[in-house]
PDB file of N, CA and C in Angstrom:
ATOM      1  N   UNK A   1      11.265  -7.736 -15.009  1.00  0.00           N
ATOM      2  CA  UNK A   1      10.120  -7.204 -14.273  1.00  0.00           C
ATOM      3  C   UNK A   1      10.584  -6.847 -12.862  1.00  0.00           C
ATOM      4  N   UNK A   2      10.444  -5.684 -12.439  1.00  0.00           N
ATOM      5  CA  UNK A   2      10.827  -5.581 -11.098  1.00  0.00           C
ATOM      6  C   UNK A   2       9.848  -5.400  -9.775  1.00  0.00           C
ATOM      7  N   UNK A   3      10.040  -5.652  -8.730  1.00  0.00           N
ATOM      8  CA  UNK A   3       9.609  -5.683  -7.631  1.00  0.00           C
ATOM      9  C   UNK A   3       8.553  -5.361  -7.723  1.00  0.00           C
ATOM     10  N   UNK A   4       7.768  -3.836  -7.660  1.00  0.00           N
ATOM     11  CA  UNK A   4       7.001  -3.018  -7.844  1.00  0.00           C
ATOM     12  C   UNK A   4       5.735  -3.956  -8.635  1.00  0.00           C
ATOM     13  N   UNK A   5       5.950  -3.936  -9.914  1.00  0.00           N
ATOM     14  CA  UNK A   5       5.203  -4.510 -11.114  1.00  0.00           C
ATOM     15  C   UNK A   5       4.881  -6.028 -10.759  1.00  0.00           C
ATOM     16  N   UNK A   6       5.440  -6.794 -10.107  1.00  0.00           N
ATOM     17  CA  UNK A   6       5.077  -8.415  -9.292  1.00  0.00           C
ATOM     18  C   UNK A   6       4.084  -7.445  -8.479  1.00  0.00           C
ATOM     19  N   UNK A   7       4.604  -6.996  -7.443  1.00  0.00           N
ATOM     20  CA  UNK A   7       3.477  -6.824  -6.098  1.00  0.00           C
ATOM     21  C   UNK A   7       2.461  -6.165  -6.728  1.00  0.00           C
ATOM     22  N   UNK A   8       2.098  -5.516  -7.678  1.00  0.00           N
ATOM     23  CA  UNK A   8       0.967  -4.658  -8.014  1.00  0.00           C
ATOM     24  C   UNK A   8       0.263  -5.653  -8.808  1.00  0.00           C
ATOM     25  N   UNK A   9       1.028  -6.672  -9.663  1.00  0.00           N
ATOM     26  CA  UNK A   9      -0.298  -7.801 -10.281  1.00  0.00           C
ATOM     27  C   UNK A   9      -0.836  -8.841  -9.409  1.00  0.00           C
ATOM     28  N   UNK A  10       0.025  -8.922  -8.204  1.00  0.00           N
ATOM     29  CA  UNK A  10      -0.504  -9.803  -7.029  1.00  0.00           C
ATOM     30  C   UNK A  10      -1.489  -8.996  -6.173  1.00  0.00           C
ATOM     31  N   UNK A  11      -1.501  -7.882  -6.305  1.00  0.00           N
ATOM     32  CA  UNK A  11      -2.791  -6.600  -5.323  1.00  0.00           C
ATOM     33  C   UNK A  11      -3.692  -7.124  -6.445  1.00  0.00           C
ATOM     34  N   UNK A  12      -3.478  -6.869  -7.887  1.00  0.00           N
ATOM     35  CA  UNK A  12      -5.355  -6.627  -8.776  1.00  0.00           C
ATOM     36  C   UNK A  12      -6.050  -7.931  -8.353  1.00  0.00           C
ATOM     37  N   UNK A  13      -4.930  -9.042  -7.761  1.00  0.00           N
ATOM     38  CA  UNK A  13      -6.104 -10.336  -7.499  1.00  0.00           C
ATOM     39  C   UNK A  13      -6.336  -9.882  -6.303  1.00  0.00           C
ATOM     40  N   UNK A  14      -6.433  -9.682  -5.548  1.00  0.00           N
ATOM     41  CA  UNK A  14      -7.689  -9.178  -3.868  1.00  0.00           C
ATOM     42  C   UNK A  14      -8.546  -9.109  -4.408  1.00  0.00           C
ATOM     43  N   UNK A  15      -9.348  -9.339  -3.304  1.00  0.00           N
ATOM     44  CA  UNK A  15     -11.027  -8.798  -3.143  1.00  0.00           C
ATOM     45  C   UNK A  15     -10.373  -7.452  -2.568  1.00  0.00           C
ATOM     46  N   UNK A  16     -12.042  -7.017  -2.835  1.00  0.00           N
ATOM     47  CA  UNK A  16     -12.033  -5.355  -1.990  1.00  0.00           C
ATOM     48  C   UNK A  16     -11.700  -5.150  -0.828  1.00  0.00           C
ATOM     49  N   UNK A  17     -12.243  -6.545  -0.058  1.00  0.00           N
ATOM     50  CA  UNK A  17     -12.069  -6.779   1.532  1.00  0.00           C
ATOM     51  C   UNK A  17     -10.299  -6.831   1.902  1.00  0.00           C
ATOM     52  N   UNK A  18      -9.769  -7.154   0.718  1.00  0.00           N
ATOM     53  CA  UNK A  18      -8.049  -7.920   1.478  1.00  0.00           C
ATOM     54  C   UNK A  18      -7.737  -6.474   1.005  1.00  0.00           C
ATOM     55  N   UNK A  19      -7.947  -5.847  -0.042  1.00  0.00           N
ATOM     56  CA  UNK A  19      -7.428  -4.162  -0.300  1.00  0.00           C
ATOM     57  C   UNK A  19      -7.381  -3.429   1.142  1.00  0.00           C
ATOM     58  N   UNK A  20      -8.604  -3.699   1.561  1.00  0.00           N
ATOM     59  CA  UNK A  20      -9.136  -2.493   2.641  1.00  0.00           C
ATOM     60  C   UNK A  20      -8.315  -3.229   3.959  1.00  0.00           C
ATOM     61  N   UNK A  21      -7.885  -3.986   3.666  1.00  0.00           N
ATOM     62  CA  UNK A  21      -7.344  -5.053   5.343  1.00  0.00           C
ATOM     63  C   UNK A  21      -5.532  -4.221   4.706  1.00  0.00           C
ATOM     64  N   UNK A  22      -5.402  -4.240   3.374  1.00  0.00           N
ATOM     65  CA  UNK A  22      -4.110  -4.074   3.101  1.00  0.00           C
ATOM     66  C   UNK A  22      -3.579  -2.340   3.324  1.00  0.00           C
ATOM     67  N   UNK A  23      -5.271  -1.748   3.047  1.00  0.00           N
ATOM     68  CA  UNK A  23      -4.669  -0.413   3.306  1.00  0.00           C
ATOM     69  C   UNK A  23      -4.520  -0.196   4.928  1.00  0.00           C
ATOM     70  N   UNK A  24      -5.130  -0.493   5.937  1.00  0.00           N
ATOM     71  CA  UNK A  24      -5.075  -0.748   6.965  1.00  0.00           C
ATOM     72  C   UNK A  24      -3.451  -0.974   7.683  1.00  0.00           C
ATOM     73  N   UNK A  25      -3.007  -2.192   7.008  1.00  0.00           N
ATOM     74  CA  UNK A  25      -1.728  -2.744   6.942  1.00  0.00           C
ATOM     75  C   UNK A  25      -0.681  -1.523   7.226  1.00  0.00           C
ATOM     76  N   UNK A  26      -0.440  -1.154   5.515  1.00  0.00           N
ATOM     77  CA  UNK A  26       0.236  -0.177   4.960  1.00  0.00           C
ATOM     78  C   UNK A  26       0.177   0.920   5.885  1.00  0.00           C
ATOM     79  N   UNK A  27      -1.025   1.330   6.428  1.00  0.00           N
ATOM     80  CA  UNK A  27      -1.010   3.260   6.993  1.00  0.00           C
ATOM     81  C   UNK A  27      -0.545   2.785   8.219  1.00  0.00           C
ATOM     82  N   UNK A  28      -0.353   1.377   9.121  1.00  0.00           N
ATOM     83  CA  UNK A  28      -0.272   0.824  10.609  1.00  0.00           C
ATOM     84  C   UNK A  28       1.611   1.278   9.971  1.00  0.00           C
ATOM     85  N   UNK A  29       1.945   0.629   8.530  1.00  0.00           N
ATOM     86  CA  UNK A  29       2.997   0.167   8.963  1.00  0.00           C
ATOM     87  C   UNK A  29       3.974   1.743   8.687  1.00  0.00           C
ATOM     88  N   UNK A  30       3.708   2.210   7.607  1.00  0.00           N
ATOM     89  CA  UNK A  30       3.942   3.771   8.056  1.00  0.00           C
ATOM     90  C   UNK A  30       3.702   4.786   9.196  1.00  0.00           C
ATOM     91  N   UNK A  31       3.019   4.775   9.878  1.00  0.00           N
ATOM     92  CA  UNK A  31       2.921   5.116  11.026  1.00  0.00           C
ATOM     93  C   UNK A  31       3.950   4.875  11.793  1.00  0.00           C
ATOM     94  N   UNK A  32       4.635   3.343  12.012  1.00  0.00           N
ATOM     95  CA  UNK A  32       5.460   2.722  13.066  1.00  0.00           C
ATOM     96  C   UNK A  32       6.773   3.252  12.347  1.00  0.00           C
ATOM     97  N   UNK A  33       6.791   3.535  10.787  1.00  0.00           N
ATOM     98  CA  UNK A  33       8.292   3.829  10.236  1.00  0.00           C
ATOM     99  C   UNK A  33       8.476   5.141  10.767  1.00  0.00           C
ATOM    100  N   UNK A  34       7.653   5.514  10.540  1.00  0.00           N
ATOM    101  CA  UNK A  34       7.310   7.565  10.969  1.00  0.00           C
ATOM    102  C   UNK A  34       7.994   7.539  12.313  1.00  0.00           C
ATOM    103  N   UNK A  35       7.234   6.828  13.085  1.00  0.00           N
ATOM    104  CA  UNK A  35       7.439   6.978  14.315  1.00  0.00           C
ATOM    105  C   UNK A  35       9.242   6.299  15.002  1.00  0.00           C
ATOM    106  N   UNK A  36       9.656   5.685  14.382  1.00  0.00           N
ATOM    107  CA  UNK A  36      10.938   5.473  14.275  1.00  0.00           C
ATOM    108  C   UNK A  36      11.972   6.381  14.096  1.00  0.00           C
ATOM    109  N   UNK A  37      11.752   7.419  12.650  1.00  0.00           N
ATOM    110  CA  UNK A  37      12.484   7.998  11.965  1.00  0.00           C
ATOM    111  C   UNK A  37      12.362   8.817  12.882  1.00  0.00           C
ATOM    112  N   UNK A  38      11.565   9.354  13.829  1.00  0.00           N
ATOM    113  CA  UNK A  38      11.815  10.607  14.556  1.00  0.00           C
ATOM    114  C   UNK A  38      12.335  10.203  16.133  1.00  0.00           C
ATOM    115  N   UNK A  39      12.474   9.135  16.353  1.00  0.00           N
ATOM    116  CA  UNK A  39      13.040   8.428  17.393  1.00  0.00           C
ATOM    117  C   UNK A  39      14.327   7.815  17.489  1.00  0.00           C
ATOM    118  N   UNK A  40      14.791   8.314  16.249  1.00  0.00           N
ATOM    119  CA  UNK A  40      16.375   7.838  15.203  1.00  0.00           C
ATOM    120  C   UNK A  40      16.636   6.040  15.567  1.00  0.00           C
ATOM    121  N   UNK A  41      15.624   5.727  15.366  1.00  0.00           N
ATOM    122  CA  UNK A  41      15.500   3.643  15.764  1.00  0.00           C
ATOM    123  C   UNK A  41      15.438   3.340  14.069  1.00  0.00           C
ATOM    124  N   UNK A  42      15.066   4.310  13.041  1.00  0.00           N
ATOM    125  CA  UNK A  42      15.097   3.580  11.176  1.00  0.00           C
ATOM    126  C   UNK A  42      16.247   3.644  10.348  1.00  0.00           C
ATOM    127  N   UNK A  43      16.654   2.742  10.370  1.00  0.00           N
ATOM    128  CA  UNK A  43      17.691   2.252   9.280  1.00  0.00           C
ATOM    129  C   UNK A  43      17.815   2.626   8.511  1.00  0.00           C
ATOM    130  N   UNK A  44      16.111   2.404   7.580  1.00  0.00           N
ATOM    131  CA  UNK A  44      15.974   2.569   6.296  1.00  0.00           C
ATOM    132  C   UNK A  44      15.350   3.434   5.966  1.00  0.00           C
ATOM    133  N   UNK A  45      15.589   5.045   5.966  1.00  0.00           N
ATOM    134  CA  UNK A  45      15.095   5.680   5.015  1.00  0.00           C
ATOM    135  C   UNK A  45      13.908   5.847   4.201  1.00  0.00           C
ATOM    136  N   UNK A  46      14.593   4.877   3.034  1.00  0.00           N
ATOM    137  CA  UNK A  46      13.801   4.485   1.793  1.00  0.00           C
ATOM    138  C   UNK A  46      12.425   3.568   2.337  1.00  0.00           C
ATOM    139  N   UNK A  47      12.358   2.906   3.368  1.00  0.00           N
ATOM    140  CA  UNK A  47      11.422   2.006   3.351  1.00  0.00           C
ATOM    141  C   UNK A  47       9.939   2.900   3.787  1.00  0.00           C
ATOM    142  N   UNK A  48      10.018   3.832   3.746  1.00  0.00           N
ATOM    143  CA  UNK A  48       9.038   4.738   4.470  1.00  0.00           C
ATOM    144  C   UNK A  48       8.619   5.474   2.572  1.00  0.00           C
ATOM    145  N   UNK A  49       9.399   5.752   1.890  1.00  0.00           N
ATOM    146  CA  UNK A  49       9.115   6.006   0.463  1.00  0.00           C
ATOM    147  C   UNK A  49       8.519   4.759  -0.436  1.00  0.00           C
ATOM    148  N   UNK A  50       8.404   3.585  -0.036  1.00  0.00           N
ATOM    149  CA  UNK A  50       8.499   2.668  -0.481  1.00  0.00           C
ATOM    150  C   UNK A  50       6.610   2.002  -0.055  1.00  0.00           C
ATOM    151  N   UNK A  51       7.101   2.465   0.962  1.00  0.00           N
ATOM    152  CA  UNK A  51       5.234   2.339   2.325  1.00  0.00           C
ATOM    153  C   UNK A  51       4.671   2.832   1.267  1.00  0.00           C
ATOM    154  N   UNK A  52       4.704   4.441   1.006  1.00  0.00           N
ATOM    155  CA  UNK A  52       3.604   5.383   0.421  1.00  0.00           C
ATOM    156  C   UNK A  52       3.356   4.943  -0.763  1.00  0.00           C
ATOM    157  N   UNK A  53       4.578   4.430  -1.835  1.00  0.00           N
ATOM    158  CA  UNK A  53       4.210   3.650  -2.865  1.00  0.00           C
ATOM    159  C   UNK A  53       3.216   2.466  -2.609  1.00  0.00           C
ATOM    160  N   UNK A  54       3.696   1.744  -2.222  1.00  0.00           N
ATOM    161  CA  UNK A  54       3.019   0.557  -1.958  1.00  0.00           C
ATOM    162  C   UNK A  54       1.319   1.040  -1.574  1.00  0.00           C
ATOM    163  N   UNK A  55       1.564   2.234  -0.208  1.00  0.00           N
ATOM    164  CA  UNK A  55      -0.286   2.492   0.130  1.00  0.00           C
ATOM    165  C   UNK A  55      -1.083   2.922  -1.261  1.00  0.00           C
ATOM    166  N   UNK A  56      -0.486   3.944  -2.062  1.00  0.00           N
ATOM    167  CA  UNK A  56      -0.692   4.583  -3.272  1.00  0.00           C
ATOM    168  C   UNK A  56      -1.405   3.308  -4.476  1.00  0.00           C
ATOM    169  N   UNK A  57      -0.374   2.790  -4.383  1.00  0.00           N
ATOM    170  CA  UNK A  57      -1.109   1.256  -5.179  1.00  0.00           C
ATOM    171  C   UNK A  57      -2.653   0.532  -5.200  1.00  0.00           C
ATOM    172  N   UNK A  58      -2.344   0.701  -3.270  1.00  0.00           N
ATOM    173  CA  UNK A  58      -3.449  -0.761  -2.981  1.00  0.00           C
ATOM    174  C   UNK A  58      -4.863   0.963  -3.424  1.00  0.00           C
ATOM    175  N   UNK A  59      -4.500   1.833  -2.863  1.00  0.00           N
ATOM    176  CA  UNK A  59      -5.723   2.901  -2.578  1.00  0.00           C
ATOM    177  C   UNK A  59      -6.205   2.798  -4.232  1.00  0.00           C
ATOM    178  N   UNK A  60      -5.443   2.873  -5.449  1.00  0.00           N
ATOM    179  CA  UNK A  60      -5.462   2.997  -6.727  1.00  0.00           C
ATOM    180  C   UNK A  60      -6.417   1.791  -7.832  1.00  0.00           C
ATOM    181  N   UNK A  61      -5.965   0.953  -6.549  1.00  0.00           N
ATOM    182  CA  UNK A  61      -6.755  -0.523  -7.446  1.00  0.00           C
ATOM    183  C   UNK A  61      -8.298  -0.214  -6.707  1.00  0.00           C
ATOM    184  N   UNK A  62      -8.327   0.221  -5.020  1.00  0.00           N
ATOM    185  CA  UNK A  62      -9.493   0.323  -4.979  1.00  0.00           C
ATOM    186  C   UNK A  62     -10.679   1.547  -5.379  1.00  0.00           C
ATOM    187  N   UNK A  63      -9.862   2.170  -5.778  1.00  0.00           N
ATOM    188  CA  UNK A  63     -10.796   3.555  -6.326  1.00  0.00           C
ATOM    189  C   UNK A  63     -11.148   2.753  -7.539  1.00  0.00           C
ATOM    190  N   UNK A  64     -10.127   2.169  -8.379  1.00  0.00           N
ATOM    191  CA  UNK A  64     -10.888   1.481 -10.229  1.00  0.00           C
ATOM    192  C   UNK A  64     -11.898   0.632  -9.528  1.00  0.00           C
ATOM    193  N   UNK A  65     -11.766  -0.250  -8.395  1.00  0.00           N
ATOM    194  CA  UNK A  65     -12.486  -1.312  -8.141  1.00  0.00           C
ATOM    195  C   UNK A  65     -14.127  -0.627  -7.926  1.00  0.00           C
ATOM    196  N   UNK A  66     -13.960   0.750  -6.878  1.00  0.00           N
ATOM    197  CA  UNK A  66     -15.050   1.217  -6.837  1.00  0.00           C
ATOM    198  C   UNK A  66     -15.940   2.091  -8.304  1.00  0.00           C
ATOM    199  N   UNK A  67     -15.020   2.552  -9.116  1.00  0.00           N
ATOM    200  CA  UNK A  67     -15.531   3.194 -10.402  1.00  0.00           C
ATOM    201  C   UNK A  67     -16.014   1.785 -11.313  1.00  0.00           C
ATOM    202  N   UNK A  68     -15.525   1.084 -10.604  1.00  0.00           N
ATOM    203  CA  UNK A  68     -16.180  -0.852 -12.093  1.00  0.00           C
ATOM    204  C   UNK A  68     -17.526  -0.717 -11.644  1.00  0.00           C
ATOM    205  N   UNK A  69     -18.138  -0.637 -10.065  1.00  0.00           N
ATOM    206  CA  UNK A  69     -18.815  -1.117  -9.423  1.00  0.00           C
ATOM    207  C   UNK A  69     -20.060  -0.060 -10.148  1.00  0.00           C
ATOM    208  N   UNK A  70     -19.331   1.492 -10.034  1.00  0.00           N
ATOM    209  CA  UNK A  70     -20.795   2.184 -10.593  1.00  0.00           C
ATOM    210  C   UNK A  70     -20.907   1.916 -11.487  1.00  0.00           C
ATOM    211  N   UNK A  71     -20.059   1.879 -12.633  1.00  0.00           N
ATOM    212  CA  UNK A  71     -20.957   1.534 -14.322  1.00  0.00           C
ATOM    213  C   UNK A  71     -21.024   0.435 -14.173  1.00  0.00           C
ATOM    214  N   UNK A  72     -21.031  -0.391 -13.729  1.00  0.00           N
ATOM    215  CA  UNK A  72     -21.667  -2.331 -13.969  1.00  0.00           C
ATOM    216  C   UNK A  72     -23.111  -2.409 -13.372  1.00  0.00           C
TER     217      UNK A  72
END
């Protein structure tokens, strides 16, 4: 099981509230990579491809979370 597939079954347990604190997180912490990469201060590349995955995720669980909410 790799990386990815752990952190995404540890996101479906949040509440909506820790999603929305996480997307928060995620767009703060892309922002600061962004803002690096054009300031030549990022190392890593990849970790800025890795952000958008990760934001892509948490945004993904909360769109199903909001589509449960209308049909229930």
């Amino acid at each position: 099981m790799n990386v990815a597939t752990k952190s995404f079954k540890t996101l479906k347990n949040l509440s909506k509230d820790e999603l929305t604190s996480k997307v928060r997180e995620f767009e703060a912490g892309l922002f600061q990579a962004r803002m690096k990469k054009v300031t030549g201060q990022l190392e890593d590349s990849a970790s800025i491809w890795r952000m958008r995955k990760d934001l892509a995720r948490v945004k993904t669980l909360l769109s199903q979370a909001a589509s449960k909410a209308k049909t229930a």
